[in-house]
C-alpha atoms as a PDB file:
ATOM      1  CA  UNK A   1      44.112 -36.035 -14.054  1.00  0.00           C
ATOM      2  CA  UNK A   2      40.687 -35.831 -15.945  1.00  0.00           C
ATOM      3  CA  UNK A   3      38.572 -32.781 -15.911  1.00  0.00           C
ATOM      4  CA  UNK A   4      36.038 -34.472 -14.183  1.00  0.00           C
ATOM      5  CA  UNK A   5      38.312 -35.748 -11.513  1.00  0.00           C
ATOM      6  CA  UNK A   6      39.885 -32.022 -10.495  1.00  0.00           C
ATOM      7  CA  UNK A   7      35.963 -31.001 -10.540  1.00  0.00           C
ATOM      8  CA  UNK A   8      35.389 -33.197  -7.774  1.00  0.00           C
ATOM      9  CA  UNK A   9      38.715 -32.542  -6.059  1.00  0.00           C
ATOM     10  CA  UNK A  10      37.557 -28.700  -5.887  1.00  0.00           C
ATOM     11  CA  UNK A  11      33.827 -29.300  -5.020  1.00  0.00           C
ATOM     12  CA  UNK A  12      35.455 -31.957  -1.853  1.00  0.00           C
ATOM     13  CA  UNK A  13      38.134 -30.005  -0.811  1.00  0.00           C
ATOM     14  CA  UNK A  14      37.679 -26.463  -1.619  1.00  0.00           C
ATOM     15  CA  UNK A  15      34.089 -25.360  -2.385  1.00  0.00           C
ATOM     16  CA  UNK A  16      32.079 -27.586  -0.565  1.00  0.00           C
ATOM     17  CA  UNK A  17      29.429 -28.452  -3.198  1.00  0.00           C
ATOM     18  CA  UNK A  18      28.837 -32.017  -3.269  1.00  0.00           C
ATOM     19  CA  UNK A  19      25.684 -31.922  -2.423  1.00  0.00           C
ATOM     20  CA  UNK A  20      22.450 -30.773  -4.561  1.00  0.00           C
ATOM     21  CA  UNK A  21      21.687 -28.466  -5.844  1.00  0.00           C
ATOM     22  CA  UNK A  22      24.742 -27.357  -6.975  1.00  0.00           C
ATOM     23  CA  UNK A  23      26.084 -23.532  -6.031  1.00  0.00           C
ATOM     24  CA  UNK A  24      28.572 -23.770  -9.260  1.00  0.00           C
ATOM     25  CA  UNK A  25      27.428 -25.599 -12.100  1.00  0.00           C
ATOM     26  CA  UNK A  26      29.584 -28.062 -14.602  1.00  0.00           C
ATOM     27  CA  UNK A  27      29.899 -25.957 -17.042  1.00  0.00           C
ATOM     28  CA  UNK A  28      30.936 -23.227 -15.186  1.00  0.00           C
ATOM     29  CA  UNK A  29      33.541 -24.993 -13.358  1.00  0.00           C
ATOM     30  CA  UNK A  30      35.063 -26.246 -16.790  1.00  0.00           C
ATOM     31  CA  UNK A  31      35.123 -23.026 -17.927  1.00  0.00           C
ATOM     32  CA  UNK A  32      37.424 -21.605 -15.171  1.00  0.00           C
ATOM     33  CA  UNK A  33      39.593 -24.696 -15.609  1.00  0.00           C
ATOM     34  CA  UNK A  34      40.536 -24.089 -18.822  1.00  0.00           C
ATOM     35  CA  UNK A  35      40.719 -20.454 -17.770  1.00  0.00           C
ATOM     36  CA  UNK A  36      43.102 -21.777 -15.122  1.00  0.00           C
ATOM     37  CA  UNK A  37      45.200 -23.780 -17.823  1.00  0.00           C
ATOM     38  CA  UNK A  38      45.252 -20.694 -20.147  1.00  0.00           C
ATOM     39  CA  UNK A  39      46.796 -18.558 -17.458  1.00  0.00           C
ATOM     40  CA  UNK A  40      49.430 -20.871 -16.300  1.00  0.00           C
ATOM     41  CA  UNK A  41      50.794 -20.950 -19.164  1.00  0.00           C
ATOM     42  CA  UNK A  42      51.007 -17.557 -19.675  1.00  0.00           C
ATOM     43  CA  UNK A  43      52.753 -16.834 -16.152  1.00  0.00           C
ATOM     44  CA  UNK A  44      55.357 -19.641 -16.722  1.00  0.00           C
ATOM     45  CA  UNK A  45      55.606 -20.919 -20.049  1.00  0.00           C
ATOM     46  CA  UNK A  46      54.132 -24.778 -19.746  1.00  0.00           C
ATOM     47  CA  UNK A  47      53.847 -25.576 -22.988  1.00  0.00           C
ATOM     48  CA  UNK A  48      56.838 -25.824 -25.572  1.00  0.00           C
ATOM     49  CA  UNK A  49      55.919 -27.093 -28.883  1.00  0.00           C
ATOM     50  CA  UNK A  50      58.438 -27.933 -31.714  1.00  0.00           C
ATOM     51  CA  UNK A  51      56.453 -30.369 -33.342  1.00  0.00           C
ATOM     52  CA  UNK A  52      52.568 -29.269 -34.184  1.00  0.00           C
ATOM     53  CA  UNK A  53      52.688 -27.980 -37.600  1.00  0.00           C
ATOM     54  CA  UNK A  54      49.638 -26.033 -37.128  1.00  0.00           C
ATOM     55  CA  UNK A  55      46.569 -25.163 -34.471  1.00  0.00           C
ATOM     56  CA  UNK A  56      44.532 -26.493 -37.400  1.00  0.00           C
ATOM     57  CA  UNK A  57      45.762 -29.420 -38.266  1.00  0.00           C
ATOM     58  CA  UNK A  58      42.369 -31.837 -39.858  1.00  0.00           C
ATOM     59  CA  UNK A  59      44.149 -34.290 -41.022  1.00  0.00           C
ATOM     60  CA  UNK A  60      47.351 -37.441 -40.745  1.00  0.00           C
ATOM     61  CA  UNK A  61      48.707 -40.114 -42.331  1.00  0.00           C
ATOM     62  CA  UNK A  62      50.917 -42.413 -44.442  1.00  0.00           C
ATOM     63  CA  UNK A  63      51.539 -42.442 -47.866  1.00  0.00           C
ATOM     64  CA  UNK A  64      50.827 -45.836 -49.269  1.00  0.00           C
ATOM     65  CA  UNK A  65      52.253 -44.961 -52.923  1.00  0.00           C
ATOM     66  CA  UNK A  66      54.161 -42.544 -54.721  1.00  0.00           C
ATOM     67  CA  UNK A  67      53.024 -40.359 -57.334  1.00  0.00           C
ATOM     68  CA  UNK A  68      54.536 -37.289 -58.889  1.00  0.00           C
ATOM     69  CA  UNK A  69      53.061 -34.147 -57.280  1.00  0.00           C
ATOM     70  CA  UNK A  70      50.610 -36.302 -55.811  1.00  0.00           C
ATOM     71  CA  UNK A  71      49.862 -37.409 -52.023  1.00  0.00           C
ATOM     72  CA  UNK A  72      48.495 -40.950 -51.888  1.00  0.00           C
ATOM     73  CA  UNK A  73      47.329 -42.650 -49.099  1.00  0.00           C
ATOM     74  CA  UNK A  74      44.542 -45.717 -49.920  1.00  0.00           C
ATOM     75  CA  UNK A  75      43.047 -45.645 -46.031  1.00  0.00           C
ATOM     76  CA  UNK A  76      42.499 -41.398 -46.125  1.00  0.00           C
ATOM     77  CA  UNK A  77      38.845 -39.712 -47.078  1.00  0.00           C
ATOM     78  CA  UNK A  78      40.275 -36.284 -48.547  1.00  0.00           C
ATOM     79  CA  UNK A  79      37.532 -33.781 -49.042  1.00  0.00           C
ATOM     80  CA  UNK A  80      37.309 -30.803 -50.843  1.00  0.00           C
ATOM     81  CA  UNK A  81      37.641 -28.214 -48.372  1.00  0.00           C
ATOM     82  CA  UNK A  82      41.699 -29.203 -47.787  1.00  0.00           C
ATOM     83  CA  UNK A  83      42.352 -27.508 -51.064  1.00  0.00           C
ATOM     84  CA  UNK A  84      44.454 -24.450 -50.696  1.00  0.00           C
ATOM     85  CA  UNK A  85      46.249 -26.222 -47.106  1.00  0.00           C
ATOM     86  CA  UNK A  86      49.455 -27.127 -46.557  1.00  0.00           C
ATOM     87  CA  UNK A  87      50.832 -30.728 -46.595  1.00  0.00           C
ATOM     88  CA  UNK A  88      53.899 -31.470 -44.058  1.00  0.00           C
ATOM     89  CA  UNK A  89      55.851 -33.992 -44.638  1.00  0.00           C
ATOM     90  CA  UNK A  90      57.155 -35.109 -41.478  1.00  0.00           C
ATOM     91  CA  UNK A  91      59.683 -37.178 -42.433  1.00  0.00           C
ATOM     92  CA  UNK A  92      61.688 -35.168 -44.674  1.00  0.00           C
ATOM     93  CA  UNK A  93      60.101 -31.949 -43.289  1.00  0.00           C
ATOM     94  CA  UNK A  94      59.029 -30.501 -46.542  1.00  0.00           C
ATOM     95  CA  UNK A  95      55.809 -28.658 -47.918  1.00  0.00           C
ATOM     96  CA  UNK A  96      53.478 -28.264 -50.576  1.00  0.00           C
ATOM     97  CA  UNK A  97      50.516 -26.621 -51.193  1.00  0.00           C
ATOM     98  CA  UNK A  98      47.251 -28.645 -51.945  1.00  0.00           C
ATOM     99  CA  UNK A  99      46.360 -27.733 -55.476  1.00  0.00           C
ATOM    100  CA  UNK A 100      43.464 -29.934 -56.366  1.00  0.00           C
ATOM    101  CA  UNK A 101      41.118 -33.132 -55.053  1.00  0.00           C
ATOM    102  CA  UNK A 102      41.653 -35.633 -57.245  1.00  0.00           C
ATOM    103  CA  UNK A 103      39.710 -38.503 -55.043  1.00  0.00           C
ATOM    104  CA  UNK A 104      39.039 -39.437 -51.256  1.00  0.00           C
ATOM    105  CA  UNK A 105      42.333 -41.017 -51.539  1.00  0.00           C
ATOM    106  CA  UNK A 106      44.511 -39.002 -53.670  1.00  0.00           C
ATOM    107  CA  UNK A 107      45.454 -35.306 -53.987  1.00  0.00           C
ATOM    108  CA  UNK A 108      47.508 -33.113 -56.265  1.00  0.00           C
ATOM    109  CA  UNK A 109      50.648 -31.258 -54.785  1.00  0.00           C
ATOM    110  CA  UNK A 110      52.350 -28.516 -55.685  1.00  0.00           C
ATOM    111  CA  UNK A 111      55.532 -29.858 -55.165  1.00  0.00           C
ATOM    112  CA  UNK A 112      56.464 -33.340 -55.612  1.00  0.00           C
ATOM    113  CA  UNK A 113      57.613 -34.309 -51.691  1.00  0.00           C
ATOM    114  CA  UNK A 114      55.528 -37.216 -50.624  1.00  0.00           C
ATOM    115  CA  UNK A 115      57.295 -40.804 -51.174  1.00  0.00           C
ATOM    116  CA  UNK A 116      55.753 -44.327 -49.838  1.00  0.00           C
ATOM    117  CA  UNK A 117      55.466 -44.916 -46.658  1.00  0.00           C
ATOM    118  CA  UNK A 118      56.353 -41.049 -45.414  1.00  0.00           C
ATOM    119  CA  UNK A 119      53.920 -39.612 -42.510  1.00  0.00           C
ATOM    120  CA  UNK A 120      51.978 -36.705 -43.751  1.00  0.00           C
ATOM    121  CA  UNK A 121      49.833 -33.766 -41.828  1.00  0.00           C
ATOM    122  CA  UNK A 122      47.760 -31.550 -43.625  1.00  0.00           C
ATOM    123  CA  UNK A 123      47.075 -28.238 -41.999  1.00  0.00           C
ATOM    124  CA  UNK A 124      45.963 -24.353 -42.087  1.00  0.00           C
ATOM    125  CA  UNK A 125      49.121 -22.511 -42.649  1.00  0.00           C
ATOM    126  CA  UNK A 126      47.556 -19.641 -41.370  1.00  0.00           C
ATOM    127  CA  UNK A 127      47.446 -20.680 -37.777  1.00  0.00           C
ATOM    128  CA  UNK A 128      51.296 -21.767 -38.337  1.00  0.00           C
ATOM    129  CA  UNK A 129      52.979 -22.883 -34.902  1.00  0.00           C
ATOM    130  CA  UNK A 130      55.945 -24.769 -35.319  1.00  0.00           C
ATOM    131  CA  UNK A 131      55.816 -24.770 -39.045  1.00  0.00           C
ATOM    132  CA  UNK A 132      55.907 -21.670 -41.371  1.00  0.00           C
ATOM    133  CA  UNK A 133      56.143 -21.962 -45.471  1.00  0.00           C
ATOM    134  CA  UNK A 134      58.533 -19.733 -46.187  1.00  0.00           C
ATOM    135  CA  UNK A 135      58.026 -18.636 -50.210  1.00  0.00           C
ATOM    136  CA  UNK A 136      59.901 -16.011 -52.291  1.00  0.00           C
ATOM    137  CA  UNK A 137      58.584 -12.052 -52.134  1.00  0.00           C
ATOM    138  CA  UNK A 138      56.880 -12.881 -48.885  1.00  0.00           C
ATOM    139  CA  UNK A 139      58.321 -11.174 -45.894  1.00  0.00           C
ATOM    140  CA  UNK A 140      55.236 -11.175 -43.665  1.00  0.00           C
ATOM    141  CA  UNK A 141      53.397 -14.986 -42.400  1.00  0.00           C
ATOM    142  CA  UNK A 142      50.664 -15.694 -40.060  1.00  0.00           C
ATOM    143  CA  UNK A 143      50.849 -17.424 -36.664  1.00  0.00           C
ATOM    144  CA  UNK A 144      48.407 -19.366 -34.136  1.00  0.00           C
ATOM    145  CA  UNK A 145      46.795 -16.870 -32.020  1.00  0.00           C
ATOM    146  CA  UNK A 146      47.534 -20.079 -29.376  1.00  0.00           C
ATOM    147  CA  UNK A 147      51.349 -18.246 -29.556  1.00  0.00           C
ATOM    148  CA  UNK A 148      52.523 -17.079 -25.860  1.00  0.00           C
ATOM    149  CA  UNK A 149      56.238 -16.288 -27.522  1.00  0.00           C
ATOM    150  CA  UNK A 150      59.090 -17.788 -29.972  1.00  0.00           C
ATOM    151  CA  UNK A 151      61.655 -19.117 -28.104  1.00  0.00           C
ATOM    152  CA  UNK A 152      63.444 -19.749 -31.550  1.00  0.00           C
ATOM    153  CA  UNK A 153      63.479 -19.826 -35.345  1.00  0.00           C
ATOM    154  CA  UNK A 154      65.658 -21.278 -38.101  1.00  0.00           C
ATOM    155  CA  UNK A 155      65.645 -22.459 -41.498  1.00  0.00           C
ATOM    156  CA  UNK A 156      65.938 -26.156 -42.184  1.00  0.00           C
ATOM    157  CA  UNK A 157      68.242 -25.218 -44.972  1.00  0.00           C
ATOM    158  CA  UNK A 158      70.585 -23.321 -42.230  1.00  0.00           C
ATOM    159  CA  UNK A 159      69.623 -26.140 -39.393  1.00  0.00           C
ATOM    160  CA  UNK A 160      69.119 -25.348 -35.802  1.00  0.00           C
ATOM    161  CA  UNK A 161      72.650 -24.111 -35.343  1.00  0.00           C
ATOM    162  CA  UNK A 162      72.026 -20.949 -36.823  1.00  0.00           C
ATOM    163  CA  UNK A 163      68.795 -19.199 -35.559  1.00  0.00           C
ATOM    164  CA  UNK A 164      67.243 -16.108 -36.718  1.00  0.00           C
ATOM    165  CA  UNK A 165      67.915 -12.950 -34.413  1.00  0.00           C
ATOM    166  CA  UNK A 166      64.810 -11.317 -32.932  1.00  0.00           C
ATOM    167  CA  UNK A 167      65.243  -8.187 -33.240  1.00  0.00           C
ATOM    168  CA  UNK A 168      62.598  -5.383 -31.889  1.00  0.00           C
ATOM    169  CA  UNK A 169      62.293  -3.720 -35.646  1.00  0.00           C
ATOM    170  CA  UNK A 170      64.593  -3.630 -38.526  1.00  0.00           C
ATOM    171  CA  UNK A 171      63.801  -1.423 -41.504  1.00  0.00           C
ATOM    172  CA  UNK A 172      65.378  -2.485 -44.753  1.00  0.00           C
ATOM    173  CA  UNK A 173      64.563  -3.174 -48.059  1.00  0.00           C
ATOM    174  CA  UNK A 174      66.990  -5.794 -48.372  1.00  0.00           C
ATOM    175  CA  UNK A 175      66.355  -8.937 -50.228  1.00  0.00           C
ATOM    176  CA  UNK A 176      67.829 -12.460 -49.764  1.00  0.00           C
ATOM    177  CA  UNK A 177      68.371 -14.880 -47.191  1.00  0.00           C
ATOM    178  CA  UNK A 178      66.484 -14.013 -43.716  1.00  0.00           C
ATOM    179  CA  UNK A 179      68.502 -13.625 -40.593  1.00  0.00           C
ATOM    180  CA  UNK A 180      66.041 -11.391 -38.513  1.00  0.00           C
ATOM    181  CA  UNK A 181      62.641 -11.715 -37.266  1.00  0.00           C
ATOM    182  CA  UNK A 182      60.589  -9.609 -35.583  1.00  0.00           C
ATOM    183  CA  UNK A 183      57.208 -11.264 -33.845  1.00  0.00           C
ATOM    184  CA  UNK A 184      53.767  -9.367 -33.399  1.00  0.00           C
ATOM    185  CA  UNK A 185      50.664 -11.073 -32.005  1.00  0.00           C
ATOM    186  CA  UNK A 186      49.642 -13.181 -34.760  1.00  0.00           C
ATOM    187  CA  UNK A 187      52.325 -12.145 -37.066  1.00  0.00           C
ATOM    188  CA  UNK A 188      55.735 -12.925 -37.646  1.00  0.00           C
ATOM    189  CA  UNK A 189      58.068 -10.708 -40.329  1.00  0.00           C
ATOM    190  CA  UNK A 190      61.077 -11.495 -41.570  1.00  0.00           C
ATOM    191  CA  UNK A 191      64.283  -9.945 -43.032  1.00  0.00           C
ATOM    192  CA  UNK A 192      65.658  -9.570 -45.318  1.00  0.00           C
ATOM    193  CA  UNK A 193      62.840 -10.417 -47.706  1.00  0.00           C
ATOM    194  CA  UNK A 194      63.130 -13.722 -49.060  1.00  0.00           C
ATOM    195  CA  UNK A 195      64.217 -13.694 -52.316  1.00  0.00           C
ATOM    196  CA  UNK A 196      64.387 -16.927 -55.198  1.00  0.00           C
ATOM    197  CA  UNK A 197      67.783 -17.466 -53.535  1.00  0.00           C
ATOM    198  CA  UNK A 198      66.245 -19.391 -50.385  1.00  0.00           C
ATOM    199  CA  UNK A 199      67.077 -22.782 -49.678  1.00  0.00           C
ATOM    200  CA  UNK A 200      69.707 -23.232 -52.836  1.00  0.00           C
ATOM    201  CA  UNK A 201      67.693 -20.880 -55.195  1.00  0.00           C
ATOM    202  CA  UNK A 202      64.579 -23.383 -54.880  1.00  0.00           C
ATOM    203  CA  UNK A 203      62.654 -20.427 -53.924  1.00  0.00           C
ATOM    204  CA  UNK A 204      61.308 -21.695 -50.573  1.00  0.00           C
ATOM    205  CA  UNK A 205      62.272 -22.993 -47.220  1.00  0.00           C
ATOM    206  CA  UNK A 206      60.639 -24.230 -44.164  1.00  0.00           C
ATOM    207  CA  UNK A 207      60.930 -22.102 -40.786  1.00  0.00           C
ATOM    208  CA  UNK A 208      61.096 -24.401 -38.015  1.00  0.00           C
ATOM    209  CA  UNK A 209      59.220 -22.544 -34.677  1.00  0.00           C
ATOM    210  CA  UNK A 210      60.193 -23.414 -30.694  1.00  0.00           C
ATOM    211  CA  UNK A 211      57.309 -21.738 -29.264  1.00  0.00           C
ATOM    212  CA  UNK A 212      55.643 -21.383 -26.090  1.00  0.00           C
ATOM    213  CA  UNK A 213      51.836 -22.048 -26.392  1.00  0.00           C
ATOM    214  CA  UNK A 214      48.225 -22.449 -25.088  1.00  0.00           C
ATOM    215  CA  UNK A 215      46.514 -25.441 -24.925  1.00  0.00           C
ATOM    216  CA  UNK A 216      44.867 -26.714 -28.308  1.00  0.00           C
ATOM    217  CA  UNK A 217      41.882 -27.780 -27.468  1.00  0.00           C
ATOM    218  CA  UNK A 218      39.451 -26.556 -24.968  1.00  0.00           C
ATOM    219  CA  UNK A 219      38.279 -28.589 -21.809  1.00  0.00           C
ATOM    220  CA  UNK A 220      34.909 -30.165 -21.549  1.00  0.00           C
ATOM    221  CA  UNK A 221      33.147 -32.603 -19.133  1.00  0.00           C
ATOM    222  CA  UNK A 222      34.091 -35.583 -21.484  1.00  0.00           C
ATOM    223  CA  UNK A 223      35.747 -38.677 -19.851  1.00  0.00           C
ATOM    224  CA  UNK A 224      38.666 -38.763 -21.932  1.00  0.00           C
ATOM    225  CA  UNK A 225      39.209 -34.240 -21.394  1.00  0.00           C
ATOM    226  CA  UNK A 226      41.911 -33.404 -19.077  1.00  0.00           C
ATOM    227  CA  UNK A 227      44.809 -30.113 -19.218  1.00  0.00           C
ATOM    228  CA  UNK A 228      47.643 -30.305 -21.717  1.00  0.00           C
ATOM    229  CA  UNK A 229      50.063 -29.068 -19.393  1.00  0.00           C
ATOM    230  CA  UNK A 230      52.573 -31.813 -17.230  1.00  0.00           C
ATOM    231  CA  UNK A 231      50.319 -33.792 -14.280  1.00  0.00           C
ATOM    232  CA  UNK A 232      52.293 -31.980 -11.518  1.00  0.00           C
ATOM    233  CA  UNK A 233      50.473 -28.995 -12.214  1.00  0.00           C
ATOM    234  CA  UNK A 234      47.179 -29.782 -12.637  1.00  0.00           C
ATOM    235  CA  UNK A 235      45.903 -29.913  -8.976  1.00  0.00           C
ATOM    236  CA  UNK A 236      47.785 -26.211  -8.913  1.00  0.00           C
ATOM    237  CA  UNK A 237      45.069 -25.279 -11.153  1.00  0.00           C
ATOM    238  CA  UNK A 238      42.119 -25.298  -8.659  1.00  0.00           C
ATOM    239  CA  UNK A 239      43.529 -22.533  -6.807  1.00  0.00           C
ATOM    240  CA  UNK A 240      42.774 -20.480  -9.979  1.00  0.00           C
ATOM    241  CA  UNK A 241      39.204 -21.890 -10.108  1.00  0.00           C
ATOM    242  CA  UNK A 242      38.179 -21.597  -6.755  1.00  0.00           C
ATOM    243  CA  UNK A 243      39.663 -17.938  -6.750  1.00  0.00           C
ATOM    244  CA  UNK A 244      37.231 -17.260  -9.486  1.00  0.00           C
ATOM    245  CA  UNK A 245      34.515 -19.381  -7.990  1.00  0.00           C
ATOM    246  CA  UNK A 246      34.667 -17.159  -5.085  1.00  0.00           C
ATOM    247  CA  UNK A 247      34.022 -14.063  -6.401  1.00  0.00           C
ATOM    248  CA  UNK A 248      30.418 -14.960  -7.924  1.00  0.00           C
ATOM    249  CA  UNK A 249      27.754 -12.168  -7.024  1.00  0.00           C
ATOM    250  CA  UNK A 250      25.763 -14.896  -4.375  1.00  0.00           C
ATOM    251  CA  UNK A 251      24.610 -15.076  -1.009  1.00  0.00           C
ATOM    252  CA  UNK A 252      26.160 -18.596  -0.659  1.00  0.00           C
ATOM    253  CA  UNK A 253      29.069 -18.272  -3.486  1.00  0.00           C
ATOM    254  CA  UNK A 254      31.212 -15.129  -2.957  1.00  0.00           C
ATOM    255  CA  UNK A 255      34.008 -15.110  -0.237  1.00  0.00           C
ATOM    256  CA  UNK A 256      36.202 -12.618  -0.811  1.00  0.00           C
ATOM    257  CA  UNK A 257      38.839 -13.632   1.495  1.00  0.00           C
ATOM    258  CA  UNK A 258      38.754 -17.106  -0.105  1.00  0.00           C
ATOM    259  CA  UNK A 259      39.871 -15.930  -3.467  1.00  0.00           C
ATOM    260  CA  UNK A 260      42.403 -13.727  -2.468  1.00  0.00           C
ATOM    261  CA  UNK A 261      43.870 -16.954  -0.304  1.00  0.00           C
ATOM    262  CA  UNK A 262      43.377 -19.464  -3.204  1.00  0.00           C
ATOM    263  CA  UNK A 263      44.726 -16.575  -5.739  1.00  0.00           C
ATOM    264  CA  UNK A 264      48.036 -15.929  -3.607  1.00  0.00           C
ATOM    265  CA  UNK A 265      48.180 -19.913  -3.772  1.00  0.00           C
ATOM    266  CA  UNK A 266      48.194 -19.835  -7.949  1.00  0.00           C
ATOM    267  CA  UNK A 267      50.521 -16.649  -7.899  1.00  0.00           C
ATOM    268  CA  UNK A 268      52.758 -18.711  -5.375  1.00  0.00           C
ATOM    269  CA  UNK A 269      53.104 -21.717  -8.255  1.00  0.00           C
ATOM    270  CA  UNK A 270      53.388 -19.777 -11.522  1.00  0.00           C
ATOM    271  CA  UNK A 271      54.378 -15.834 -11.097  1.00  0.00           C
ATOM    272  CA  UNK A 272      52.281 -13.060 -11.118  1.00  0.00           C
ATOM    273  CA  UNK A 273      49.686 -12.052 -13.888  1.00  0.00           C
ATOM    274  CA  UNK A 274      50.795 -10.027 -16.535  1.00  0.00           C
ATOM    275  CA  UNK A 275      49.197  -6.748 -18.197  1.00  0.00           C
ATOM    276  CA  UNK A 276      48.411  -7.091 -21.729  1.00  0.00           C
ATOM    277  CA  UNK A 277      50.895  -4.326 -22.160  1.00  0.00           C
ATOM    278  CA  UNK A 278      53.749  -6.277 -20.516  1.00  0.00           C
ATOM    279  CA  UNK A 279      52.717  -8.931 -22.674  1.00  0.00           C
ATOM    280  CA  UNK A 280      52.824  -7.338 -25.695  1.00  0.00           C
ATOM    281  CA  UNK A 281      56.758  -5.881 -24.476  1.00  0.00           C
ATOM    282  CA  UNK A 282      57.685  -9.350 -23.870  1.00  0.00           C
ATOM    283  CA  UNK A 283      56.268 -10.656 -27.316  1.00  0.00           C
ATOM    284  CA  UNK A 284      58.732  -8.000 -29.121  1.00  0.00           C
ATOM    285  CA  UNK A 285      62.177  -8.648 -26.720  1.00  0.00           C
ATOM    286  CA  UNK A 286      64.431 -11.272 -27.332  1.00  0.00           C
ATOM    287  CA  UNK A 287      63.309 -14.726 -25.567  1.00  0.00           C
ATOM    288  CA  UNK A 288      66.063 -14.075 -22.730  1.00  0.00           C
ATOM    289  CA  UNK A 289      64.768 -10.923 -21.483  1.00  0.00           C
ATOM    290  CA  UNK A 290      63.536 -11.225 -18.381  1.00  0.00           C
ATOM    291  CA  UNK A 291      61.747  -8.170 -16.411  1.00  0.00           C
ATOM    292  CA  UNK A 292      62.772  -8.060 -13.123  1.00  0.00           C
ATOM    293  CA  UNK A 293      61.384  -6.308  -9.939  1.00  0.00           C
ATOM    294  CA  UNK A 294      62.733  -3.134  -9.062  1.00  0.00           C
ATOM    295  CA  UNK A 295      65.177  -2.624  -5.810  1.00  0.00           C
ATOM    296  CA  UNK A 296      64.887   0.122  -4.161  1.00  0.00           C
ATOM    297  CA  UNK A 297      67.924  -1.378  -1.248  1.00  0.00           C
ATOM    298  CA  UNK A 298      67.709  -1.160   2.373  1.00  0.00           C
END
């Protein structure tokens, strides 16, 4: 369903603002939508990605020749600002660093990885989500602050068969291949340190990311605008907005029993909200630890 379509749905069935003037504007509205999307998938985990290279990816294609070092592709318009970004290749699901702009059309690689006819994405590797460049002597890489938690890591040199361990902090001074991670908000570490020995002594490796997310992109009154997260859940999501909506400082807009009805509703579909704190302890355990609710028996 659209954004504009759940809008309606909530003004028709819920807040009773069809008519004019308005009590809750558009904007406002979309704002708590996305609000509502946001928190969903931080009570249940909606969205796993193990495809988007990056939340800042500008740029796709095809190759449409093959030069050493080079990424071709006749139908592109490269600009200067893509220098210094990272270039997956998705079929082989390799990496190289953009080194210089040669034309709209063709730009120099640090690696040669790009053959004719292979799909291509060029992203900022520092908002890495399913995709991180692992290179020799680094230990420490960026991630998406769209990250809710890794559900798992591997090398493609050691395939999905053998993940890394997440472990809640490991001290060494080790060097080699990694086995362990351990995940902070917008950081992931690794150990041991990578070392030139990585991927068959090339030096560097790609870590491949199963991660639960945030949306990408925000909502907006657009035709086309409507929630990443499955269709089953997106009428859910107006129990979240009309709790909200309910709790504006007006004569003719707050109701508290209203939002704590339409709240117990969203709570009902996808868990309880978590403290910032409990997120932050859930970020750190292993992705089967599960808190659950004290008994205190009969």
């Amino acid at each position: 369903m659209t954004t504009n379509e759940l809008l309606t749905i909530a003004r028709d069935q819920y807040l009773f603002d069809s008519g004019m003037p308005q009590k809750w504007s558009d904007s406002y509205l979309t704002f708590l939508l996305g609000e509502a999307e946001r928190e969903a998938c931080r009570r249940a985990g909606l969205i796993l990605d193990r495809t988007t290279q990056t939340a800042g990816n500008i740029a796709s294609g095809v190759t449409t020749s093959a030069v050493t070092d080079k990424l071709v592709d006749s139908g592109a318009t490269f600009v200067s600002a893509m220098v210094g970004m990272t270039v997956y290749n998705g079929a082989d699901n390799t990496w190289a660093v953009i080194m210089a702009l040669d034309s709209g059309t063709t730009l120099s690689l640090s690696a040669d990885i790009m053959d004719t006819g292979e799909a291509y994405t060029i992203g900022d590797a520092s908002k890495a989500i399913a995709r991180i460049c692992v290179k020799a002597g680094t230990m420490v890489y960026p991630l998406s602050s769209k990250i809710i938690k890794i559900d798992r890591c591997y090398l493609e040199s050691r395939g999905r068969q053998y993940p890394l361990t997440q472990k809640l902090e490991v001290r060494s001074n080790e060097e080699g291949t990694p086995i362990w991670y351990t995940e902070g908000k917008g950081v992931l570490i690794l150990f041991p340190k990578p070392d030139a020995s990585i991927n068959q002594s090339t030096g560097g490796d790609m870590l491949n990311l199963e991660v639960y997310r945030l949306p990408l992109v925000d909502l907006t009154m657009q035709v086309s605008s409507a929630p990443e997260i499955p269709e089953e859940y997106h009428f859910d999501l107006l129990h979240y907005v009309c709790a909200m909506a309910f709790m504006k400082q007006d004569d003719q807009t707050i109701d508290p029993a209203k939002s704590q009805w339409h709240e117990a509703q969203f709570e009902r579909k996808f868990g309880p909200k978590k403290s910032a704190k409990i997120e932050t302890l859930l970020r750190g355990m292993p992705s089967n630890f599960t808190l659950e609710p004290r008994s205190f028996g009969i």
